[in-house]
PDB file of N, CA and C in Angstrom:
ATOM      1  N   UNK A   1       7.775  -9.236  20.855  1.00  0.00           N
ATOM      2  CA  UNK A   1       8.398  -7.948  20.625  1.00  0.00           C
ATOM      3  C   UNK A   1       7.404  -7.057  19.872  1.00  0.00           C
ATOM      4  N   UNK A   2       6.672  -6.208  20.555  1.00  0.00           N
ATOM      5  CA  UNK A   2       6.229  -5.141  19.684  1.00  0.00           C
ATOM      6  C   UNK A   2       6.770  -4.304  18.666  1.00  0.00           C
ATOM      7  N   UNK A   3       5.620  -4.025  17.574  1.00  0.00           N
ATOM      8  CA  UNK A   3       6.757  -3.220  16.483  1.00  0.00           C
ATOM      9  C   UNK A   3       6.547  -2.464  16.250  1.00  0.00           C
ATOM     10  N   UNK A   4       7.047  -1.209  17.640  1.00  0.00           N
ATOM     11  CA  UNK A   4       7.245  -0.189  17.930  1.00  0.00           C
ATOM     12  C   UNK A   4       8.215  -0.340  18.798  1.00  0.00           C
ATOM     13  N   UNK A   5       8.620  -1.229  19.456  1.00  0.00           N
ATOM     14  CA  UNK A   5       9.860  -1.379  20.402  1.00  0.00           C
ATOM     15  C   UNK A   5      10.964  -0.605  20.009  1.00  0.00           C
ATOM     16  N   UNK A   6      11.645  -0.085  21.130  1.00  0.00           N
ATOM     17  CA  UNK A   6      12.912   0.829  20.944  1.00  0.00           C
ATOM     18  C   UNK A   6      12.647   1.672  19.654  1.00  0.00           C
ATOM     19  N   UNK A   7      11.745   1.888  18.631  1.00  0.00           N
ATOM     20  CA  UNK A   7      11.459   3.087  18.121  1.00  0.00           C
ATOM     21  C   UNK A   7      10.357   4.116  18.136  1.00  0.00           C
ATOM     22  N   UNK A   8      10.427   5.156  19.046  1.00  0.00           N
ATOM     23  CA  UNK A   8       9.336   6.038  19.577  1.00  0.00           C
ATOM     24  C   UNK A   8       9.586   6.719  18.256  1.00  0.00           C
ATOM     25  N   UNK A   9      10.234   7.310  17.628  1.00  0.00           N
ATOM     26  CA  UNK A   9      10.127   7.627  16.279  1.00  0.00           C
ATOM     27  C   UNK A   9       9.449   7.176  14.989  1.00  0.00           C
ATOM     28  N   UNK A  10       9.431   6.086  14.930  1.00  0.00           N
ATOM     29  CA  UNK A  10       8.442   5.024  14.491  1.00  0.00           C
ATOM     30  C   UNK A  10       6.736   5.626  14.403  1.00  0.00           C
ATOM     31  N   UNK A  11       6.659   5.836  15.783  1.00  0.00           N
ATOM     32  CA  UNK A  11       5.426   5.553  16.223  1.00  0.00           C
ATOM     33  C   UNK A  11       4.967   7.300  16.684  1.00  0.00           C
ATOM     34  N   UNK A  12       5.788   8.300  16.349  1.00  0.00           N
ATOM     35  CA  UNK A  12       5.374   9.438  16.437  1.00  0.00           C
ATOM     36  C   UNK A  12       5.345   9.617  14.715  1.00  0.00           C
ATOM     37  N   UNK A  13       6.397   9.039  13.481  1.00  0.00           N
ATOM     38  CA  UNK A  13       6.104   9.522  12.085  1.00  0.00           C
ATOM     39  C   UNK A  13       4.184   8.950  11.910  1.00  0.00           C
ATOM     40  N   UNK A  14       4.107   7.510  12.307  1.00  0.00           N
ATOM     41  CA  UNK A  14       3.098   7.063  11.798  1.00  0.00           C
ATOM     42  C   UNK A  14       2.199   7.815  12.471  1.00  0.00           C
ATOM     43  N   UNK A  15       1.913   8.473  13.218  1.00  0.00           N
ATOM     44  CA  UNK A  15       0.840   9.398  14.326  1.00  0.00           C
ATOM     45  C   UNK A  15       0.527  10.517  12.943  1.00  0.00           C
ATOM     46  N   UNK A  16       2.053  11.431  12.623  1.00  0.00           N
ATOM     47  CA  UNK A  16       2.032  12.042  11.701  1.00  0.00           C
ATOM     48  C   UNK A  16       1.407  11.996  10.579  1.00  0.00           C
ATOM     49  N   UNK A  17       1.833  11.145   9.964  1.00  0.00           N
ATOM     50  CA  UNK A  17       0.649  10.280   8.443  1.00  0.00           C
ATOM     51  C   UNK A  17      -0.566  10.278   8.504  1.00  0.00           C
ATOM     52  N   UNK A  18      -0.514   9.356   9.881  1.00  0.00           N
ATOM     53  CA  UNK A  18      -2.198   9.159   9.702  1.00  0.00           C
ATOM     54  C   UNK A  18      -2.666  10.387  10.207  1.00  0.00           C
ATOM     55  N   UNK A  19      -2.778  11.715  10.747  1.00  0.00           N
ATOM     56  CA  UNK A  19      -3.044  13.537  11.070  1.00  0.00           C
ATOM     57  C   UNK A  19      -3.383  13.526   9.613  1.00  0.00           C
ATOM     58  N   UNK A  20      -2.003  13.336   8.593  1.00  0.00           N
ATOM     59  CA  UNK A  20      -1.689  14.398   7.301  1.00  0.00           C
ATOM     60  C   UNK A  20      -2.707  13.350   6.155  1.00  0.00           C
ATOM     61  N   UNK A  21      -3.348  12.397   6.853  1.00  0.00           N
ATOM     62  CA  UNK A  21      -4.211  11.585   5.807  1.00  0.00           C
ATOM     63  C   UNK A  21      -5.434  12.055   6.150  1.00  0.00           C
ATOM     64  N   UNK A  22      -5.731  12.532   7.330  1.00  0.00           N
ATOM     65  CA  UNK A  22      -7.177  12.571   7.942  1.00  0.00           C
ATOM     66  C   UNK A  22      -7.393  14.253   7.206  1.00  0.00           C
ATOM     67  N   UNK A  23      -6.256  14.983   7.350  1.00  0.00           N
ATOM     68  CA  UNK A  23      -6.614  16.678   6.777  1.00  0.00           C
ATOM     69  C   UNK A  23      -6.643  16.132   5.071  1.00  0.00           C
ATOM     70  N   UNK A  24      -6.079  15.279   4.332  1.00  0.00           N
ATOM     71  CA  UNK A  24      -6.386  15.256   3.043  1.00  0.00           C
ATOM     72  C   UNK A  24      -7.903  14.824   2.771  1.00  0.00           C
ATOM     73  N   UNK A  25      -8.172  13.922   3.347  1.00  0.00           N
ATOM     74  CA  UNK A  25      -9.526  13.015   3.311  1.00  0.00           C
ATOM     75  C   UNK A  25     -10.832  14.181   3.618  1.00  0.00           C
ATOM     76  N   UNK A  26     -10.457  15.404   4.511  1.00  0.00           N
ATOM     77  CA  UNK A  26     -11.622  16.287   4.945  1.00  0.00           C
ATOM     78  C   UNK A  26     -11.013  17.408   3.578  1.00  0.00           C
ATOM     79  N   UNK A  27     -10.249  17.538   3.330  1.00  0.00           N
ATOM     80  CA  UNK A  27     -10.145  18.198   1.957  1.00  0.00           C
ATOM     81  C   UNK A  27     -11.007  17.562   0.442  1.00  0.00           C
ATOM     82  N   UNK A  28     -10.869  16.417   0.551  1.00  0.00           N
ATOM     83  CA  UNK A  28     -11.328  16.001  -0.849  1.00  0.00           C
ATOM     84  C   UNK A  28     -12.907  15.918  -0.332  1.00  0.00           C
ATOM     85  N   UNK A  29     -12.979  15.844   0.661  1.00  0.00           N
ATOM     86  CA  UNK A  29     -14.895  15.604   0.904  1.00  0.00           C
ATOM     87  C   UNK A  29     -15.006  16.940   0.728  1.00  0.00           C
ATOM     88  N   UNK A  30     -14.326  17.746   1.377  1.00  0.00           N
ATOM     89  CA  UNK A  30     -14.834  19.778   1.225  1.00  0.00           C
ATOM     90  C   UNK A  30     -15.014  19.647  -0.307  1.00  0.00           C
ATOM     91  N   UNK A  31     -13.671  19.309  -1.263  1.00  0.00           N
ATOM     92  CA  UNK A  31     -14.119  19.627  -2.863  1.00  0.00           C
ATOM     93  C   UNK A  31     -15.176  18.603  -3.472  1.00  0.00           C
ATOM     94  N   UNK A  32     -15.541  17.461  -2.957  1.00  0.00           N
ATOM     95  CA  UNK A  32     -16.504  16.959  -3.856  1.00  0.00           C
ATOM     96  C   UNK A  32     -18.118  17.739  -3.494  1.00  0.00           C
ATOM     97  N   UNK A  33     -17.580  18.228  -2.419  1.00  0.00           N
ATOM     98  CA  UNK A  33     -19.243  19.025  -1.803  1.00  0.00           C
ATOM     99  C   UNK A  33     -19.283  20.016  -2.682  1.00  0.00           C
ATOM    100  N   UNK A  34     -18.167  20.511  -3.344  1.00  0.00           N
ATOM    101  CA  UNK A  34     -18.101  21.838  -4.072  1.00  0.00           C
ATOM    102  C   UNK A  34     -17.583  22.002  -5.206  1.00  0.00           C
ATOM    103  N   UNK A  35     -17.772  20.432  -6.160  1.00  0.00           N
ATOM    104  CA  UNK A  35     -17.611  20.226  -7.223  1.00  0.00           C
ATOM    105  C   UNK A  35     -18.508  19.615  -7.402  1.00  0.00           C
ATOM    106  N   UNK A  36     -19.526  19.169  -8.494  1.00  0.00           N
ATOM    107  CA  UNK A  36     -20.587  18.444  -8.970  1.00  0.00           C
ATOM    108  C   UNK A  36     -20.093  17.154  -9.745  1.00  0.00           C
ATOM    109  N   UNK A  37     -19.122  17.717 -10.363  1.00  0.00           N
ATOM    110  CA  UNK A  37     -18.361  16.873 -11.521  1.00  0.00           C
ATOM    111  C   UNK A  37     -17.517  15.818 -10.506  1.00  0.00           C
ATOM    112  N   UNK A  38     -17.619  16.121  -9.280  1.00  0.00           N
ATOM    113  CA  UNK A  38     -16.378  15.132  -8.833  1.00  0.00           C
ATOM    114  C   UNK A  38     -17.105  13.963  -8.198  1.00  0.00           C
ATOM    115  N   UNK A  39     -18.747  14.098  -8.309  1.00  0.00           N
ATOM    116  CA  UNK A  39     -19.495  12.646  -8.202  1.00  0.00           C
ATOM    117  C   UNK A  39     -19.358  12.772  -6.126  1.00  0.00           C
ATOM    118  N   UNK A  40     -20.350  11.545  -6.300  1.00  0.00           N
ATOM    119  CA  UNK A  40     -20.387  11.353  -4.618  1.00  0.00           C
ATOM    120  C   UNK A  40     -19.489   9.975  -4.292  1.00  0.00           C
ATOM    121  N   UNK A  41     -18.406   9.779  -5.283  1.00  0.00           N
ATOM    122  CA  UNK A  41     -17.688   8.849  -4.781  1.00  0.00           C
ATOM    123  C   UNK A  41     -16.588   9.211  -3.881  1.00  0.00           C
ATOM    124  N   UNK A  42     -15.982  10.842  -4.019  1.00  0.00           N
ATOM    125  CA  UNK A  42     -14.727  10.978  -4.074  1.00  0.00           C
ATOM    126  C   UNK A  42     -15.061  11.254  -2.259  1.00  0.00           C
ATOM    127  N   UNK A  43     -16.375  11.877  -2.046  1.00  0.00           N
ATOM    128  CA  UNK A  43     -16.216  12.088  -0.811  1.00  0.00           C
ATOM    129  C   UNK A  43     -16.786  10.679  -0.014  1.00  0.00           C
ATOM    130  N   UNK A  44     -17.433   9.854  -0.443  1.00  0.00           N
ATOM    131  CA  UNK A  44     -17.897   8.534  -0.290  1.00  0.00           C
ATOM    132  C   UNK A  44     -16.338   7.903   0.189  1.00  0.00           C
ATOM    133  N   UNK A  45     -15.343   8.056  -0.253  1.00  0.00           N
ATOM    134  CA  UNK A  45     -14.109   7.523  -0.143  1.00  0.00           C
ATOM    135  C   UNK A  45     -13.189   8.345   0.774  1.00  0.00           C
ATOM    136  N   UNK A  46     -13.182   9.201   0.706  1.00  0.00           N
ATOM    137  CA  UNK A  46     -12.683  10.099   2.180  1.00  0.00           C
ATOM    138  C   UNK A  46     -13.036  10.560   3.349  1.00  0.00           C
ATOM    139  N   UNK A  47     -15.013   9.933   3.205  1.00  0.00           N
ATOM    140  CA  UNK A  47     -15.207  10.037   4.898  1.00  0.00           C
ATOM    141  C   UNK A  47     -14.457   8.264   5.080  1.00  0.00           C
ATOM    142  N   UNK A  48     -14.789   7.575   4.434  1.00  0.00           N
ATOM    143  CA  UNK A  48     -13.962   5.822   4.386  1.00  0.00           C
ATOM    144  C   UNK A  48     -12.473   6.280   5.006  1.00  0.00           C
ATOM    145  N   UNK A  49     -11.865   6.860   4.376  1.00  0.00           N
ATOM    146  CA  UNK A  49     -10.597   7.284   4.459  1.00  0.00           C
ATOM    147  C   UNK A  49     -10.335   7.781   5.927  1.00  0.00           C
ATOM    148  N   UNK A  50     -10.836   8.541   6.339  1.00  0.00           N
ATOM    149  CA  UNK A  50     -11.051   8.989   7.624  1.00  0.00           C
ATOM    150  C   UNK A  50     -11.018   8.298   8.869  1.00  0.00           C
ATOM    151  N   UNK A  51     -12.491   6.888   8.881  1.00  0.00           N
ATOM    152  CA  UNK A  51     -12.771   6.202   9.329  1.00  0.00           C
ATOM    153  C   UNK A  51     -11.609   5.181   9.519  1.00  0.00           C
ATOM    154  N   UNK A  52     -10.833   5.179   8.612  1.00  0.00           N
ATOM    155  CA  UNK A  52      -9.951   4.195   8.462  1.00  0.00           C
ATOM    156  C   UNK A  52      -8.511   4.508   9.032  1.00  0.00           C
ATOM    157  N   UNK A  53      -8.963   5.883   9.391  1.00  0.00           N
ATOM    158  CA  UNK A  53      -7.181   6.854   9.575  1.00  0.00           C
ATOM    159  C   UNK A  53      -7.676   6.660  11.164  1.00  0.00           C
ATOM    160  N   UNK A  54      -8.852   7.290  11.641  1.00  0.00           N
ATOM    161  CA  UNK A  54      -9.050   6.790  12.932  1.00  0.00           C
ATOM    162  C   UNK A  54      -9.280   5.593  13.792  1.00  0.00           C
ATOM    163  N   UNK A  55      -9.413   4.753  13.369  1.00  0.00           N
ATOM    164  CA  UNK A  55      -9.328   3.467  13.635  1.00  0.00           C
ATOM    165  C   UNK A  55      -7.627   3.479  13.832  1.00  0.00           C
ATOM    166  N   UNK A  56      -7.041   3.557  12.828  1.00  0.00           N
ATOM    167  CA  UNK A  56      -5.050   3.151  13.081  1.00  0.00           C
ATOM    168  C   UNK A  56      -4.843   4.210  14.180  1.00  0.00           C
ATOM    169  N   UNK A  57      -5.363   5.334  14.076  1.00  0.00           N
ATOM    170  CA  UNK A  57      -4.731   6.471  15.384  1.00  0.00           C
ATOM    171  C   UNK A  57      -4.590   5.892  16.708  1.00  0.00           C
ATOM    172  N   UNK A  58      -6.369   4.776  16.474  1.00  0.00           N
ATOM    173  CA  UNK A  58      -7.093   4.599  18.226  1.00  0.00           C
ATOM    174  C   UNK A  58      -6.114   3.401  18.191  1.00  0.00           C
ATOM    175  N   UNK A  59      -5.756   2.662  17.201  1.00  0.00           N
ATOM    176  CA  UNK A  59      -4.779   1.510  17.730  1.00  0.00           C
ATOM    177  C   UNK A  59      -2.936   1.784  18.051  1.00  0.00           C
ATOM    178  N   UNK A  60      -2.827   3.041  17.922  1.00  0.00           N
ATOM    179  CA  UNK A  60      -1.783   3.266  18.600  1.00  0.00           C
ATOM    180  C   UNK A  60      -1.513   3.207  20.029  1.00  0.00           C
ATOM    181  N   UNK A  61      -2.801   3.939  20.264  1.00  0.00           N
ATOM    182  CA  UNK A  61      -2.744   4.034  21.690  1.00  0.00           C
ATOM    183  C   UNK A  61      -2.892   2.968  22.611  1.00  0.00           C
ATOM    184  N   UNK A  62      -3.562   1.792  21.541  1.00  0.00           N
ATOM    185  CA  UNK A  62      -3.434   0.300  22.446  1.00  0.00           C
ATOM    186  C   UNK A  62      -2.132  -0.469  23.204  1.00  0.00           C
ATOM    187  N   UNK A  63      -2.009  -1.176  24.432  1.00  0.00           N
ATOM    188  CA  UNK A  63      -0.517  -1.674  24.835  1.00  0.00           C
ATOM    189  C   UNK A  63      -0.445  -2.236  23.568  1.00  0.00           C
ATOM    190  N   UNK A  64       1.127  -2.417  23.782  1.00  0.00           N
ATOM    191  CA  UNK A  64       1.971  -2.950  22.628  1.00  0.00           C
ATOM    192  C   UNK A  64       2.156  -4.151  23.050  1.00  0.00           C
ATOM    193  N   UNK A  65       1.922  -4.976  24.441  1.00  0.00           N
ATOM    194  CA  UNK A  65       2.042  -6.578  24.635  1.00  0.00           C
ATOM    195  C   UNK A  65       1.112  -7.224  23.475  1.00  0.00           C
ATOM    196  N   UNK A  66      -0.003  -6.552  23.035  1.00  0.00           N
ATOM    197  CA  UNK A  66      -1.076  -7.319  22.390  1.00  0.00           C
ATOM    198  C   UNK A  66       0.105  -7.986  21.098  1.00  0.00           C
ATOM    199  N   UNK A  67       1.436  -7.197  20.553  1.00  0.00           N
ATOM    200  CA  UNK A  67       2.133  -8.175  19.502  1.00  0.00           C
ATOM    201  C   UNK A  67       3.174  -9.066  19.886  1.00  0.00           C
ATOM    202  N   UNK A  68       3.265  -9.862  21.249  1.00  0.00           N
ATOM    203  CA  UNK A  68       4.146 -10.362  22.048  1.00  0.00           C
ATOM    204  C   UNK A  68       3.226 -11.409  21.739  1.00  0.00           C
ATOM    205  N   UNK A  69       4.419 -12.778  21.439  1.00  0.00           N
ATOM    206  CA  UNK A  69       4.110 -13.921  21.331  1.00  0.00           C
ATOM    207  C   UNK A  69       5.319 -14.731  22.161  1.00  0.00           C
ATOM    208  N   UNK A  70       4.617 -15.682  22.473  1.00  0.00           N
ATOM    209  CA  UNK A  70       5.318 -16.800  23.861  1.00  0.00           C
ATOM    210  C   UNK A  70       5.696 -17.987  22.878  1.00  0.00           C
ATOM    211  N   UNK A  71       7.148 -18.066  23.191  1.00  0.00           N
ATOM    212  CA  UNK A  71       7.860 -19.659  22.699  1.00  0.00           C
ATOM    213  C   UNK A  71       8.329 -20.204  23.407  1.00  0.00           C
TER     214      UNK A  71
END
């Protein structure tokens, strides 16, 4: 049983999140480019952030048999 089954709602909020994580993550890299004080970690961690939001996006779009297990 995939777990997204019978909820397309599910799987359109989480689409949502991970959008509204990827515009925060290009926000905090815009202010550490344009803050000095905010160090090269903060954007060090939100291109990460990014990378990490796109990766879950591209696995949405994968079939959903891949979480089907046989008993």
């Amino acid at each position: 049983m995939g777990i997204y089954e019978g909820r397309p709602d599910l799987k359109l909020f989480t689409a949502a999140a991970l959008i509204l994580g990827n515009s925060t993550a290009v926000y905090m890299a815009d202010l550490s480019s344009r803050l000095p004080e905010a160090g090269a970690g903060a954007g060090v961690a939100a291109i990460a952030a990014m990378f990490l939001n796109i990766y879950f996006l591209s696995s949405l779009r994968q079939k959903e048999d891949r979480f089907v297990r046989e008993e």
